[in-house]
Protein backbone atom coordinates (compact mmCIF):
# COMPACT_ATOMS: atom_id res chain seq x y z
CA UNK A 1 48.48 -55.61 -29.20
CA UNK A 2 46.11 -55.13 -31.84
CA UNK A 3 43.39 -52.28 -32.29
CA UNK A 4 39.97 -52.34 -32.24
CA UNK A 5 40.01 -48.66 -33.63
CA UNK A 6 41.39 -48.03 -36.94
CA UNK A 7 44.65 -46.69 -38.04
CA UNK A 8 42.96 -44.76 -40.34
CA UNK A 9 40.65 -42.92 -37.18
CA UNK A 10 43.47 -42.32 -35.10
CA UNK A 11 45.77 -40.66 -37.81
CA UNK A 12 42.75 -38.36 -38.53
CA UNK A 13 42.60 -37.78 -34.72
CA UNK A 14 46.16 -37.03 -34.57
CA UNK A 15 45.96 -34.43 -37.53
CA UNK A 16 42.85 -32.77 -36.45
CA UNK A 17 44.08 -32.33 -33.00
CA UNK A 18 47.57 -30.82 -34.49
CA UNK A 19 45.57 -28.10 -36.75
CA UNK A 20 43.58 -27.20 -33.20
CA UNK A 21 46.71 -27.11 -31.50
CA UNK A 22 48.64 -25.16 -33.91
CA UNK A 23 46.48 -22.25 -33.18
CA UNK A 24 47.24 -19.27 -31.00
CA UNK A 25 45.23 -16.51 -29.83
CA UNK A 26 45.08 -13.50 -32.16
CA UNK A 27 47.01 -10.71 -31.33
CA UNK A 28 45.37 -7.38 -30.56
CA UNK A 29 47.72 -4.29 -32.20
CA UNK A 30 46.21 -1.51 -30.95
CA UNK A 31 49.15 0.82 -33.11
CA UNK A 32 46.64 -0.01 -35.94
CA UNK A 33 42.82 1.53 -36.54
CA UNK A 34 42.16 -1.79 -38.85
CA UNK A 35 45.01 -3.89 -39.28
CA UNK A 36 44.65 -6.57 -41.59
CA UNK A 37 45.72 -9.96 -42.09
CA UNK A 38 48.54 -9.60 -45.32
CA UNK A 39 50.44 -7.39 -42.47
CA UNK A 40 51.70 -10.73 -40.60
CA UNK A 41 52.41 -13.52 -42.53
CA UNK A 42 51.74 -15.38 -39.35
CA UNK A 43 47.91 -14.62 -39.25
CA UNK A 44 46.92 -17.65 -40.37
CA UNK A 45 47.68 -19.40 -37.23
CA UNK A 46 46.19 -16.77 -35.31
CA UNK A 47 42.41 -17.90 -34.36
CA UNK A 48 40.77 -17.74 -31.02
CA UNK A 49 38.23 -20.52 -31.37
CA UNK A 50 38.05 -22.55 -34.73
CA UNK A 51 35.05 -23.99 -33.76
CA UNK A 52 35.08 -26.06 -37.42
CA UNK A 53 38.15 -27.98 -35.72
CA UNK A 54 37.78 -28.11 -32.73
CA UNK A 55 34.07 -29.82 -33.60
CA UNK A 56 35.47 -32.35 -36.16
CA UNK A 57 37.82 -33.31 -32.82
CA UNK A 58 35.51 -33.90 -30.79
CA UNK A 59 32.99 -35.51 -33.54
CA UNK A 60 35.86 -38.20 -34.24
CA UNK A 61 36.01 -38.69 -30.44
CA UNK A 62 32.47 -39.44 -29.81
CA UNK A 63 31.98 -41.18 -33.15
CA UNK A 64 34.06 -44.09 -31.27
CA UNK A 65 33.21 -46.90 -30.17
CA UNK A 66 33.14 -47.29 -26.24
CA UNK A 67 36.30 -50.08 -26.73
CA UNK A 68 37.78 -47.73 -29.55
CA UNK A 69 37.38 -44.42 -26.92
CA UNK A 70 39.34 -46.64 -24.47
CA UNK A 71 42.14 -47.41 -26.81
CA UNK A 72 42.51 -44.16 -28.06
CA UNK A 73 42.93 -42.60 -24.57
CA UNK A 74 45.06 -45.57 -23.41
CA UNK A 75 47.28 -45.00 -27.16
CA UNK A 76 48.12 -41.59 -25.40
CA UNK A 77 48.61 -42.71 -21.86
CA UNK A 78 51.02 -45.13 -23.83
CA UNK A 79 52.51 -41.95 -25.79
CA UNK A 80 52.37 -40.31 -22.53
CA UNK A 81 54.45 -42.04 -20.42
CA UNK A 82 52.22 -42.67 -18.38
CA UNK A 83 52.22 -46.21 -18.90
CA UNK A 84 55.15 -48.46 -20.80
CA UNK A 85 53.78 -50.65 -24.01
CA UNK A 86 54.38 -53.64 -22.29
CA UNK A 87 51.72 -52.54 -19.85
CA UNK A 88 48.91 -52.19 -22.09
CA UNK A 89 46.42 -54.15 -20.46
CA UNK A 90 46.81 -51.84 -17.45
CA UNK A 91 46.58 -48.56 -19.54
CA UNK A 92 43.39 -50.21 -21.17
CA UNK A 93 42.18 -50.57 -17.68
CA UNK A 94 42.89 -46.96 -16.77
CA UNK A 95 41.57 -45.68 -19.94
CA UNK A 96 38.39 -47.09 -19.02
CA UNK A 97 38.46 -46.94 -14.93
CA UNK A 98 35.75 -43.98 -14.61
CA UNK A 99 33.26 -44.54 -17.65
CA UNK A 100 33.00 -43.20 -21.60
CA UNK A 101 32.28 -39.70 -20.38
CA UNK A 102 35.14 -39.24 -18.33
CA UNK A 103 37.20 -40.60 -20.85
CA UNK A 104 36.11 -38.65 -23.29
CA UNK A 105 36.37 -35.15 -21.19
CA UNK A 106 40.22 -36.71 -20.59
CA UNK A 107 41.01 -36.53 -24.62
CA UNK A 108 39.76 -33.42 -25.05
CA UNK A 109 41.23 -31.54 -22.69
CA UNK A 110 44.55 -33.32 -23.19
CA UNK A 111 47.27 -30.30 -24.09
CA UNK A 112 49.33 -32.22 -27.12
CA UNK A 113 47.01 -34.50 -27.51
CA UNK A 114 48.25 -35.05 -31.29
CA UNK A 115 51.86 -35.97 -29.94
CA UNK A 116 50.88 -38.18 -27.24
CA UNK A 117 48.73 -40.25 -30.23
CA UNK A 118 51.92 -40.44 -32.36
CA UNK A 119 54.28 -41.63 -29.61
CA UNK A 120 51.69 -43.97 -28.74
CA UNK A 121 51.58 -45.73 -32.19
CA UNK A 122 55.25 -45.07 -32.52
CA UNK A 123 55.44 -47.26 -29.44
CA UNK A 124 54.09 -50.02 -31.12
CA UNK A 125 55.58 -49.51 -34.41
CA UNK A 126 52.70 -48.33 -35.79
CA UNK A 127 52.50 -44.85 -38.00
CA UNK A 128 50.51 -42.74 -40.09
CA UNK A 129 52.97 -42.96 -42.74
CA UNK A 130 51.46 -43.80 -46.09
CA UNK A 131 47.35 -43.39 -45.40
CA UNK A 132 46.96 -40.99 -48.63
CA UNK A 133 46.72 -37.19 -47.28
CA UNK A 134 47.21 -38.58 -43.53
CA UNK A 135 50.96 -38.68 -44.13
């Protein structure tokens, strides 16, 4: 199997999607008039909508190419489960059964999206390892 997509596009996929999904909602203390952020070292993670991030995710995503958009989503089929690696050609297929729209809507509404891109290069002995600030 080899990619149309780069390494290089997916590993920025994978991290982007991590820092979206490493967010949580922000916590409302009502014990507090105007509590600030140095009270929870934790606050950091807390943000309802980065929109910065969650734009640069989907950005990357429609920045591919139709093929490229079909081997991403089929990579995290692959990662998945949903289909072994020696069934490629049929995630490929599946990836691309109902258009570059749908596909698209699929990866970015895909809950752990970022794991399910790693598993699905780890399948094919392929990592992230090593790209500079990707690692």
């Amino acid at each position: 199997m080899e990619l149309t997509v780069s390494l290089e596009t997916v590993c920025r996929l994978i991290i982007r999607a991590r820092e979206l999904e490493a967010q949580v909602p922000a916590i409302e203390n009502d014990d507090e008039d105007e509590p600030t952020d140095s009270d929870d070292p934790l606050a950091v993670l807390e943000d309802e909508s980065n929109e910065a991030i969650e734009q640069e995710v989907e950005a990357l995503i429609d920045d591919l190419a139709e093929d490229e958009l079909y081997e991403v989503l089929a990579l995290a089929l692959v990662g998945r489960g949903t289909f072994d690696p020696s069934e490629w050609d049929e995630a490929l297929e599946a990836a691309g059964e109902d258009g570059p729209a749908q596909a698209v809507v699929q990866l970015t509404d895909m809950a752990m999206l970022a794991a399910y891109l790693d598993a699905g290069l780890t399948a094919f002995d392929l990592s992230c390892e090593g790209l500079g600030q990707i690692d």
